[in-house]
N, C-alpha and C. Protein backbone atom coordinates (compact mmCIF):
# COMPACT_ATOMS: atom_id res chain seq x y z
N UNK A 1 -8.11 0.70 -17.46
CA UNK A 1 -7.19 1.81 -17.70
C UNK A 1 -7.17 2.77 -16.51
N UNK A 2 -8.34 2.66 -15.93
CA UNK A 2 -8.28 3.84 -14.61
C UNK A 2 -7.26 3.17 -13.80
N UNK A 3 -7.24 2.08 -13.08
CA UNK A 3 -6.67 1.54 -12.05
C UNK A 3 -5.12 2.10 -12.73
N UNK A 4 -4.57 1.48 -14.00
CA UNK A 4 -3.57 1.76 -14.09
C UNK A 4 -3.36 3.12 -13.89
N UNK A 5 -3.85 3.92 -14.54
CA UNK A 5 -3.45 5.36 -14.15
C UNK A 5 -3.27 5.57 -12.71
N UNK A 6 -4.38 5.15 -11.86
CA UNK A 6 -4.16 5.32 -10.39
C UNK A 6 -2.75 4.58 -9.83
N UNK A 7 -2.63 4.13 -10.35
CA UNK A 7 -1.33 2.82 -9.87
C UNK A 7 0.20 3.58 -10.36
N UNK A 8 -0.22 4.60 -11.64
CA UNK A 8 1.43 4.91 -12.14
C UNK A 8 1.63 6.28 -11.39
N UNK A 9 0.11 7.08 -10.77
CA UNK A 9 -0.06 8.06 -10.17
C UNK A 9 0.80 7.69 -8.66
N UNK A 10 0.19 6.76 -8.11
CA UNK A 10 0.70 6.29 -6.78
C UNK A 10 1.93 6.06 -6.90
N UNK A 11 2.72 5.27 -7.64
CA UNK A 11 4.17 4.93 -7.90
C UNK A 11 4.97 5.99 -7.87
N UNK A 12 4.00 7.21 -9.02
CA UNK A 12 4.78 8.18 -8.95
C UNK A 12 5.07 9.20 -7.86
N UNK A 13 4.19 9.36 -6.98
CA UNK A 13 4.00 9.79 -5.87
C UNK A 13 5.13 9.04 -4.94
N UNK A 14 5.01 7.98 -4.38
CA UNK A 14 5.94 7.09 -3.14
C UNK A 14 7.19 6.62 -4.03
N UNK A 15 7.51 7.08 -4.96
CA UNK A 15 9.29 6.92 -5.24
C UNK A 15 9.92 8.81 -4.89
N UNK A 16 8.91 9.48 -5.58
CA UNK A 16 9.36 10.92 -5.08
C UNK A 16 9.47 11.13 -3.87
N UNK A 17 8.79 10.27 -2.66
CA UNK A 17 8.60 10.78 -1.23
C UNK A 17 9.93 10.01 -1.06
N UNK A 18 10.22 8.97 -1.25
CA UNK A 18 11.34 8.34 -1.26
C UNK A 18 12.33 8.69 -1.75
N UNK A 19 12.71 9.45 -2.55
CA UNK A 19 13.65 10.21 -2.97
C UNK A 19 14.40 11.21 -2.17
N UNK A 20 12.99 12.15 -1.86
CA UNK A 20 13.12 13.33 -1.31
C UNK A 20 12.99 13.17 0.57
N UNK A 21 13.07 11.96 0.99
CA UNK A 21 13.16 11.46 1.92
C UNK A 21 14.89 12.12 2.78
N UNK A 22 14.50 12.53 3.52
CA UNK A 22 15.91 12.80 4.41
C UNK A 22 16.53 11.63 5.38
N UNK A 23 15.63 10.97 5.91
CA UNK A 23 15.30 9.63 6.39
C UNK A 23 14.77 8.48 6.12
N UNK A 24 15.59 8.04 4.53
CA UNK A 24 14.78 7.28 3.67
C UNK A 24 14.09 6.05 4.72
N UNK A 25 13.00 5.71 3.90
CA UNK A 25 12.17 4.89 4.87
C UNK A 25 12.77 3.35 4.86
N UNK A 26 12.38 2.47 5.29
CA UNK A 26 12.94 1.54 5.54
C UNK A 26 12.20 -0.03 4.82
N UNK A 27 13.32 -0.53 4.30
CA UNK A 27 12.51 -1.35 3.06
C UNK A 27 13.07 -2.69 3.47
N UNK A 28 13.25 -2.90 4.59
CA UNK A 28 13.11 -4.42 5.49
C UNK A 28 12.59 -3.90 6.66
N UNK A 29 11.71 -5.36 7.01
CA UNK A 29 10.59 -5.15 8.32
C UNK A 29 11.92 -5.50 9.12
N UNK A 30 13.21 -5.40 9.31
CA UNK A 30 13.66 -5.77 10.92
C UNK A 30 14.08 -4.43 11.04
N UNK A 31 14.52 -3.20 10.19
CA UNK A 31 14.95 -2.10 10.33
C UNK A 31 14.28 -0.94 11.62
N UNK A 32 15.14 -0.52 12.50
CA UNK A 32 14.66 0.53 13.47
C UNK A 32 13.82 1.75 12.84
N UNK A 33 14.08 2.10 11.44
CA UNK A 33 13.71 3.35 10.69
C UNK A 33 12.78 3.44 10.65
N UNK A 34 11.88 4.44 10.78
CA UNK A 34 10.42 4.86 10.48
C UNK A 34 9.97 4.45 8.94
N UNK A 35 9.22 3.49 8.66
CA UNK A 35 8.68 3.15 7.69
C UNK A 35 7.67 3.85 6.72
N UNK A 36 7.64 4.32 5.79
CA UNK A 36 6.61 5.61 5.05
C UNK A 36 4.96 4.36 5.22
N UNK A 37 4.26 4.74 5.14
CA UNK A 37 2.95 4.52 5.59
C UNK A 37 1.86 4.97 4.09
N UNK A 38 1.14 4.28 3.39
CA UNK A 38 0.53 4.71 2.46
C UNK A 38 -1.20 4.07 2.84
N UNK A 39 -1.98 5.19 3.14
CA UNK A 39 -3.67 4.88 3.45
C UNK A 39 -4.29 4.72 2.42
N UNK A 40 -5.02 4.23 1.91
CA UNK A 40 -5.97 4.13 1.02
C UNK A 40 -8.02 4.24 2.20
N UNK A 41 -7.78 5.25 1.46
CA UNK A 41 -9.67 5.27 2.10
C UNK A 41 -10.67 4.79 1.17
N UNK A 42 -11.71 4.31 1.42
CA UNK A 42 -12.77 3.59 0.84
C UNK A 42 -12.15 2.44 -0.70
N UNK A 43 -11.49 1.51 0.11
CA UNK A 43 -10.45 0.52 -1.17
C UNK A 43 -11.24 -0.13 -1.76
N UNK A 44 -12.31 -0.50 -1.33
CA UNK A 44 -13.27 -1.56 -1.95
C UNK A 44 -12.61 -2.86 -1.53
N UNK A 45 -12.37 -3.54 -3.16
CA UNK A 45 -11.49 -5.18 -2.84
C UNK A 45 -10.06 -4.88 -2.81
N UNK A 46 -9.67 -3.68 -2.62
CA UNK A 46 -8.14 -3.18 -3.24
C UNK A 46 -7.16 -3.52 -4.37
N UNK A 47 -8.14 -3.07 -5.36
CA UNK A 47 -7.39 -2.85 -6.84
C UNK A 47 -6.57 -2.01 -6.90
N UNK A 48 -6.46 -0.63 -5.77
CA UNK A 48 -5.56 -0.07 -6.09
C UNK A 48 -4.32 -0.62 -5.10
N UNK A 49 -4.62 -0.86 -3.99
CA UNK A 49 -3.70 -1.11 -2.67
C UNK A 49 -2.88 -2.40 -2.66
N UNK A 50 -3.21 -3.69 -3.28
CA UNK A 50 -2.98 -4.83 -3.43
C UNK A 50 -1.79 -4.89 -4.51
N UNK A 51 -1.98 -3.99 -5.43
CA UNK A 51 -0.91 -4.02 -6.52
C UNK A 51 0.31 -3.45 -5.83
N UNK A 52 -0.10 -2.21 -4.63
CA UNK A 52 0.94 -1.08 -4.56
C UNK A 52 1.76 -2.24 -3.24
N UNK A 53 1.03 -3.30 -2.75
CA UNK A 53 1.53 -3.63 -1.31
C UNK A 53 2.69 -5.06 -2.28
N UNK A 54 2.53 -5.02 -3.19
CA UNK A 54 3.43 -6.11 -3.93
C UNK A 54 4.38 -5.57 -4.79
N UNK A 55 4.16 -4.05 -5.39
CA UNK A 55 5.57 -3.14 -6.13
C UNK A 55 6.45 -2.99 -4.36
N UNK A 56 5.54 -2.57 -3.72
CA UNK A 56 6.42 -1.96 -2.51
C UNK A 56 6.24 -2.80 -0.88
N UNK A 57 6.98 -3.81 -0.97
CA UNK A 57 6.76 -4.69 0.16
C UNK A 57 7.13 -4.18 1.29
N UNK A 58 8.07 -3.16 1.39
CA UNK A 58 8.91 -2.75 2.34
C UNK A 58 8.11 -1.38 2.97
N UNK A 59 6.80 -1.10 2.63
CA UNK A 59 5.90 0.23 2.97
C UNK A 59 4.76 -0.33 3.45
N UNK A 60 4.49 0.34 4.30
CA UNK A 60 2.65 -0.39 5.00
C UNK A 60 1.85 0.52 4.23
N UNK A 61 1.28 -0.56 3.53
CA UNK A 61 -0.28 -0.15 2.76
C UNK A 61 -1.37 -0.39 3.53
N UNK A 62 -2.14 0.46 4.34
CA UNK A 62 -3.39 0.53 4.89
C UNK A 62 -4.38 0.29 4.27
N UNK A 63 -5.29 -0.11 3.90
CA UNK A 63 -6.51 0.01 3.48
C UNK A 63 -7.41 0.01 4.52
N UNK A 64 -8.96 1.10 3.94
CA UNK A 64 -9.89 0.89 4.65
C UNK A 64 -11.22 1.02 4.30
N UNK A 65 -12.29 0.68 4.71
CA UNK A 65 -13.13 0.57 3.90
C UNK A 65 -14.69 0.24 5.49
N UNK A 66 -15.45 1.19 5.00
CA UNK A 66 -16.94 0.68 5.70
C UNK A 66 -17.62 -0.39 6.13
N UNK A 67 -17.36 -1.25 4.39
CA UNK A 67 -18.31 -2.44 4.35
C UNK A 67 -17.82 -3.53 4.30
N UNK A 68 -18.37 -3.94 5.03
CA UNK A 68 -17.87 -5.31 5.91
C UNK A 68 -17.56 -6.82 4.67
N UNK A 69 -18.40 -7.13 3.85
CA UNK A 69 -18.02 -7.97 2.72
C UNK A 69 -16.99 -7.45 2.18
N UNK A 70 -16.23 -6.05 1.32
CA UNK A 70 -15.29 -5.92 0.69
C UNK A 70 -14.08 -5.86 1.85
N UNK A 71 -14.08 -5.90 3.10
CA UNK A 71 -12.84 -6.15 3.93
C UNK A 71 -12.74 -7.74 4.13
N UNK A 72 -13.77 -8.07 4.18
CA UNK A 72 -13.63 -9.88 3.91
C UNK A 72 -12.80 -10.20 3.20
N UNK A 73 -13.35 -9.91 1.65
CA UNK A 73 -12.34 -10.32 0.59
C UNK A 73 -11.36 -10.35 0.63
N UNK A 74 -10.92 -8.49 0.92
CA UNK A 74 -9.54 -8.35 1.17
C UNK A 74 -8.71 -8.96 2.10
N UNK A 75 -9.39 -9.73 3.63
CA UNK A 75 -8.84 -10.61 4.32
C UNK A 75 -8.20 -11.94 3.46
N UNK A 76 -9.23 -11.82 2.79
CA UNK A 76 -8.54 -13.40 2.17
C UNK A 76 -7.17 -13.24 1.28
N UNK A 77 -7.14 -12.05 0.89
CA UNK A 77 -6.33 -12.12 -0.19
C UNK A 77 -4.52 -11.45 0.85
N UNK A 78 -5.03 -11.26 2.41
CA UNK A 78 -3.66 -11.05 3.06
C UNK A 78 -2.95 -11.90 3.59
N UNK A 79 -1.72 -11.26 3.30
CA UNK A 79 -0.33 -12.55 3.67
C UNK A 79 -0.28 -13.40 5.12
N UNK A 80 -1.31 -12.21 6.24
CA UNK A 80 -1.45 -13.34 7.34
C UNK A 80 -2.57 -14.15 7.44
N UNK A 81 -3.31 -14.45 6.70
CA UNK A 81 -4.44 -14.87 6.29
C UNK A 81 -4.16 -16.62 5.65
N UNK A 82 -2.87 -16.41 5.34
CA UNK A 82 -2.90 -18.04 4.54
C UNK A 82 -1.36 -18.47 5.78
């Protein structure tokens, strides 16, 4: 139940920035437009970041994280990875 809350929190957050966007961001990678950018600090395996990088394909989800096994994981589970 937390994750979800964090997840409807985040949604709700990056559709308002997108809204209220004067220069809406750009939701194909060939577009010149400045793309909105969403960080996640200390993600772990990214339960929260992994969901948000598949509602919103068209936004760079950062993750980052200290420890070296939970960025592993998360290697495996990225699109340039397979």
């Amino acid at each position: 139940m937390q994750v979800e809350n964090m997840l409807y929190l985040c949604k709700t957050f990056i559709d308002a920035t997108v809204r209220a966007s004067t220069t809406s961001p750009s939701f194909s990678s060939s577009s010149s437009r400045t793309r909105l950018r969403v960080v996640e600090f200390c993600c772990g395996t990214g339960f929260l970041g992994i969901p948000l990088a598949a509602l919103y394909p068209g936004i760079d989800i950062i993750l980052i994280d200290q420890k070296v096994n939970k960025l592993t994981a998360l290697a495996s589970h990225s699109p340039s990875s397979s």
